[in-house]
N, C-alpha and C. Protein backbone atom coordinates (compact mmCIF):
# COMPACT_ATOMS: atom_id res chain seq x y z
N UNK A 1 -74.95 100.36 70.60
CA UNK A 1 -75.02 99.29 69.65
C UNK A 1 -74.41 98.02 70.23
N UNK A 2 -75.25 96.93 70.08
CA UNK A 2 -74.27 95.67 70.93
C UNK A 2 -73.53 94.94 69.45
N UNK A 3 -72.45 94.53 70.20
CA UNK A 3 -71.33 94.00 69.31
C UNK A 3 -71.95 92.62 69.28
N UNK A 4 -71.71 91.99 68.70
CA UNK A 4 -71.45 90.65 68.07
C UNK A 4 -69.74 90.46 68.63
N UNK A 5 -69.35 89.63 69.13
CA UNK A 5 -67.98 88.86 69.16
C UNK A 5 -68.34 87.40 68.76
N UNK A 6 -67.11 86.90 67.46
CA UNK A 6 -67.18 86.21 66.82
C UNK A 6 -65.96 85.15 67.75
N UNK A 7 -66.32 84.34 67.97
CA UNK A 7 -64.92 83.22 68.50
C UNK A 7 -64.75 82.16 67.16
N UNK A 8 -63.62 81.92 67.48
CA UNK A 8 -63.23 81.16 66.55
C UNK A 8 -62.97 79.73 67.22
N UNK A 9 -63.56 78.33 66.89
CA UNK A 9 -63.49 77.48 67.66
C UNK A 9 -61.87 76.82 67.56
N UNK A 10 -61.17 76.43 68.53
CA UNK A 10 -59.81 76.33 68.24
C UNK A 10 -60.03 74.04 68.00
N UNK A 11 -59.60 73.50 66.64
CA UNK A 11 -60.03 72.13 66.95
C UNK A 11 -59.15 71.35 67.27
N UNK A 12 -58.71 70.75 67.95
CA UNK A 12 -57.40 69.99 67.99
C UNK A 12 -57.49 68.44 67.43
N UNK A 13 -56.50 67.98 67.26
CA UNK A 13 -56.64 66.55 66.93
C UNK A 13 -57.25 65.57 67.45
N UNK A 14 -57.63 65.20 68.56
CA UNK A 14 -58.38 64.40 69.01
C UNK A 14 -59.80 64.52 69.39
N UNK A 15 -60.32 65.85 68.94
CA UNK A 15 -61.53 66.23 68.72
C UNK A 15 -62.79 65.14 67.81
N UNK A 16 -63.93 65.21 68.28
CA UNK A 16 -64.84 64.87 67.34
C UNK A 16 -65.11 65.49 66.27
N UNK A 17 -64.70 66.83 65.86
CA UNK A 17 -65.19 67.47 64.78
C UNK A 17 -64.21 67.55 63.89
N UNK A 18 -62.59 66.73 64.12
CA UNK A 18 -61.30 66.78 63.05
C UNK A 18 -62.31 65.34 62.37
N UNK A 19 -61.36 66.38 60.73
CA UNK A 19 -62.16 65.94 59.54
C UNK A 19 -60.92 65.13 58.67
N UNK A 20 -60.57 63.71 58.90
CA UNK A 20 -59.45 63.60 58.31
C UNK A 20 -60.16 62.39 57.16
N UNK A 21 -58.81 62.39 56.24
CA UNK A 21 -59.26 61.74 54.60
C UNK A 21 -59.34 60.39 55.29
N UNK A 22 -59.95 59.69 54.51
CA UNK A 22 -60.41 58.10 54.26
C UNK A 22 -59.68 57.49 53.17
N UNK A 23 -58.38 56.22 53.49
CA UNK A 23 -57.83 55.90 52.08
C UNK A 23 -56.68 56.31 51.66
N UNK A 24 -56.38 56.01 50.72
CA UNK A 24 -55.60 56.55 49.80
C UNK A 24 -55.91 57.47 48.39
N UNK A 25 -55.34 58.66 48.49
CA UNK A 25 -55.77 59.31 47.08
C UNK A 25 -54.67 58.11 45.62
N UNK A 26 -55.24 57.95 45.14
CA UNK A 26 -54.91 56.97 43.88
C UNK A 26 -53.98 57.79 42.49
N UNK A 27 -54.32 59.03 42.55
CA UNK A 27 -53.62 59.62 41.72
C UNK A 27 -54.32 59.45 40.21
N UNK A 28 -55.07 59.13 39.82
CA UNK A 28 -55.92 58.69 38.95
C UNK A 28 -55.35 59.03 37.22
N UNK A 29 -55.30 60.84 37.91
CA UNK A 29 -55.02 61.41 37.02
C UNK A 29 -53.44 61.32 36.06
N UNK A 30 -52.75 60.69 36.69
CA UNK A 30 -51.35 60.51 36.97
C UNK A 30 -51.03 59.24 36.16
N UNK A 31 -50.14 59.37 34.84
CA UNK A 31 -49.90 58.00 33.92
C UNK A 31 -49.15 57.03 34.72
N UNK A 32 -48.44 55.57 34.30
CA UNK A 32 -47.87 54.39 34.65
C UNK A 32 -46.65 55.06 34.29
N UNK A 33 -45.90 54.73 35.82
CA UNK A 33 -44.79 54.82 35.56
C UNK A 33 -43.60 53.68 34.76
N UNK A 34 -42.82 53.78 33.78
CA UNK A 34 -42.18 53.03 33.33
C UNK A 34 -43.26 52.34 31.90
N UNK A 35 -43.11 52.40 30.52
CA UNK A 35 -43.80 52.10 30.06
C UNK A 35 -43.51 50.41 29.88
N UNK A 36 -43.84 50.41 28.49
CA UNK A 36 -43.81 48.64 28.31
C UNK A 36 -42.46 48.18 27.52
N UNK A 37 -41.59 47.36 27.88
CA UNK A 37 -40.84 46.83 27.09
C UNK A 37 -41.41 46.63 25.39
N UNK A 38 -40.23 47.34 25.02
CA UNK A 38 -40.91 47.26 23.11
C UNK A 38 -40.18 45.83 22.90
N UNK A 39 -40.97 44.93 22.55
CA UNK A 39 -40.70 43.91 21.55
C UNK A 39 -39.96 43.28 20.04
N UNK A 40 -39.01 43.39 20.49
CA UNK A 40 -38.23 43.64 19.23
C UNK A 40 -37.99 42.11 18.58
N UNK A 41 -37.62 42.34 16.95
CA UNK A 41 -37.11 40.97 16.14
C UNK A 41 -35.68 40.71 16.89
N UNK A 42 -36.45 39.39 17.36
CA UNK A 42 -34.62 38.91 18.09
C UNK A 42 -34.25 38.26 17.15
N UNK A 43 -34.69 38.07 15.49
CA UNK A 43 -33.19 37.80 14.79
C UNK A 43 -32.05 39.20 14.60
N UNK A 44 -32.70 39.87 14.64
CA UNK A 44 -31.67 41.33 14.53
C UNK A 44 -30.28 41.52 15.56
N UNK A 45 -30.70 40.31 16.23
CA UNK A 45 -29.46 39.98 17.35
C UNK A 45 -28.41 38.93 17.24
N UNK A 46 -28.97 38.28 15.94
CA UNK A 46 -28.28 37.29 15.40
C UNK A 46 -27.28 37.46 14.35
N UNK A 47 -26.04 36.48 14.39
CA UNK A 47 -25.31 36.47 13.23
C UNK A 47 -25.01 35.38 12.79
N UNK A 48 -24.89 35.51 11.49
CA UNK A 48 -24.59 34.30 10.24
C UNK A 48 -23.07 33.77 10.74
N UNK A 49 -22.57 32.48 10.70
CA UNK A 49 -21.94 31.93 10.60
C UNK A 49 -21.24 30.69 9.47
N UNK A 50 -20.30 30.81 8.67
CA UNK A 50 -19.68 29.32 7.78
C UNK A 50 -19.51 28.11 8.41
N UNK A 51 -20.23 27.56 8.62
CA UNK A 51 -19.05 25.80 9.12
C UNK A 51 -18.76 25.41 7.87
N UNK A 52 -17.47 25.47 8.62
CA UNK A 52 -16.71 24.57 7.27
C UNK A 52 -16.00 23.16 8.32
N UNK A 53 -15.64 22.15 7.21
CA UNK A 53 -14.69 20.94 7.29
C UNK A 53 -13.39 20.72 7.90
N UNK A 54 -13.05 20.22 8.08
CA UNK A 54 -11.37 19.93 8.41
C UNK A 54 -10.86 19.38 7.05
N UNK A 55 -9.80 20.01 6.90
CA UNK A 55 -9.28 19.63 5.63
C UNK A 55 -9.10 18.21 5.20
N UNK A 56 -9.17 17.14 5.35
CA UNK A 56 -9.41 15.89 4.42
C UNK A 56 -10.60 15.54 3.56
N UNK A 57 -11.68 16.99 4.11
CA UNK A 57 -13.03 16.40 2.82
C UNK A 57 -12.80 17.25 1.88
N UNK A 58 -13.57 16.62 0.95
CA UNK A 58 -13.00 17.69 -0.36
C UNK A 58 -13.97 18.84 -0.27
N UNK A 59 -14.95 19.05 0.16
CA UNK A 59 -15.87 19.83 0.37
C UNK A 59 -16.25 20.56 1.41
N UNK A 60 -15.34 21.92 1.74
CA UNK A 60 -15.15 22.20 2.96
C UNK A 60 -16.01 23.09 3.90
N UNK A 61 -16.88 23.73 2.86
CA UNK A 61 -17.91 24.52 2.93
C UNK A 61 -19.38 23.19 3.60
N UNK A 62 -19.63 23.00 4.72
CA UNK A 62 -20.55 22.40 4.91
C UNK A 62 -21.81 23.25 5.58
N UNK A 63 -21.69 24.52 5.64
CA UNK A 63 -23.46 25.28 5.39
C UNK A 63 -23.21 26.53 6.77
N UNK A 64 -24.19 26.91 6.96
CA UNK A 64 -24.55 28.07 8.03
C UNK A 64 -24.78 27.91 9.25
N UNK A 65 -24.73 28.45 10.40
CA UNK A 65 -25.48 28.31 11.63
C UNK A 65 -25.47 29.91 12.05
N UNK A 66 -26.69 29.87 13.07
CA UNK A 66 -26.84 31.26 13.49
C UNK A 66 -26.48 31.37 14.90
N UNK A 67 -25.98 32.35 15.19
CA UNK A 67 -25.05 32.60 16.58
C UNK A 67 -25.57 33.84 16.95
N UNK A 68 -26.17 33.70 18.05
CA UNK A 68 -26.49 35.32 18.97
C UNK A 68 -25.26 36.49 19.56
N UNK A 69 -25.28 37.88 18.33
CA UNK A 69 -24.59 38.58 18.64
C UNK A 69 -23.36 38.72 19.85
N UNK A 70 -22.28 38.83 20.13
CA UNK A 70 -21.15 39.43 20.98
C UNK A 70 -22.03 40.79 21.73
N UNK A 71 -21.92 40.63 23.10
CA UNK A 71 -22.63 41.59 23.80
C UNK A 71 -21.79 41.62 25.21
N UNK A 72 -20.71 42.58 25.79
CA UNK A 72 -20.38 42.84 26.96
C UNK A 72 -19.62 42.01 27.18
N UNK A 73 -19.55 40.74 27.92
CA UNK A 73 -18.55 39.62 28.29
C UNK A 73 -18.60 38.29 27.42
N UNK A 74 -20.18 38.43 26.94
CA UNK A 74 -20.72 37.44 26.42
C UNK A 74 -20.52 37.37 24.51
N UNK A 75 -19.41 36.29 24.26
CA UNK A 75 -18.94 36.54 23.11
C UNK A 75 -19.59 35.21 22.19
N UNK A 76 -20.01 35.69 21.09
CA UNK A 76 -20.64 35.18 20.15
C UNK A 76 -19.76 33.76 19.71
N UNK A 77 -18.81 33.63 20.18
CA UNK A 77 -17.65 32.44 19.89
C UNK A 77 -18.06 31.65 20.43
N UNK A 78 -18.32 31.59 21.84
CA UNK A 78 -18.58 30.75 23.01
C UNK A 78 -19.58 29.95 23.02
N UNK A 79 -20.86 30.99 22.03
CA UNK A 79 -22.26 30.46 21.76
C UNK A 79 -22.11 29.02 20.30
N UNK A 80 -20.71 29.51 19.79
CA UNK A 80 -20.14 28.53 18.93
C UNK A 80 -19.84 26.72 19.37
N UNK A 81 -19.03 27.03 20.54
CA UNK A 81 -18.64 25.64 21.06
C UNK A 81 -19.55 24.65 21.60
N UNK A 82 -19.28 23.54 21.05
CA UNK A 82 -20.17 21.98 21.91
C UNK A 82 -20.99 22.67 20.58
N UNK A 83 -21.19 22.82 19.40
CA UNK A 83 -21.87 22.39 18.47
C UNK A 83 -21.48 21.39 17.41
N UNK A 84 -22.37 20.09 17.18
CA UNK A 84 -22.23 18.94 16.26
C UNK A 84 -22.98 18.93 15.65
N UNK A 85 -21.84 19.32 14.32
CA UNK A 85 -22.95 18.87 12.79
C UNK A 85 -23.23 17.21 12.18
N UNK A 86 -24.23 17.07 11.57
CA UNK A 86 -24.67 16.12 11.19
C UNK A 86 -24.28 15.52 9.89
C-alpha cells in the first residue's frame, strides 16, 4: 500500500503567504468610555444672602444677593467682597 506523507508547510514571517490584519480592530462592539457630564441646576449651588446697612439708616434691611456655595478652599464670603449696592 503506498503511504501518503503529509508535510506540513513551516511559514515564517517574511514569507509571501503570512496573512497579517489590515488596520485597526475598532472595537465596535465595545460602549464609550466615561459617560457624559450630567447637567445640573447651578442654582442648587447657590446661597441666599441679607445685605443689610450700617447703622445710621433707619432701614437696615436693604434686600438679598446670591452667593455661590463654600466648596474646599473656596469660601462663599470671599464671593461676598468688592460688592456695591445701589
Amino acid at each position: 500500500f503506498p503511504v501518503a506523507i503529509l508535510a506540513q508547510e513551516r511559514v515564517e514571517a517574511g514569507s509571501p503567504h503570512t496573512i497579517m490584519a489590515v488596520g485597526k480592530n475598532k472595537r465596535l462592539t465595545k460602549g464609550k468610555k466615561g459617560g457624559k457630564k450630567k447637567v445640573g441646576d447651578p442654582f442648587l449651588k447657590k446661597e441666599w444672602y441679607d445685605v443689610k446697612a450700617p447703622t445710621p439708616f433707619l432701614v437696615r434691611s436693604v434686600g438679598k444677593t446670591l452667593v455661590t456655595k463654600s466648596q474646599g478652599k473656596k469660601l462663599a464670603s470671599d464671593g461676598l467682597r468688592g460688592r456695591v449696592c445701589e
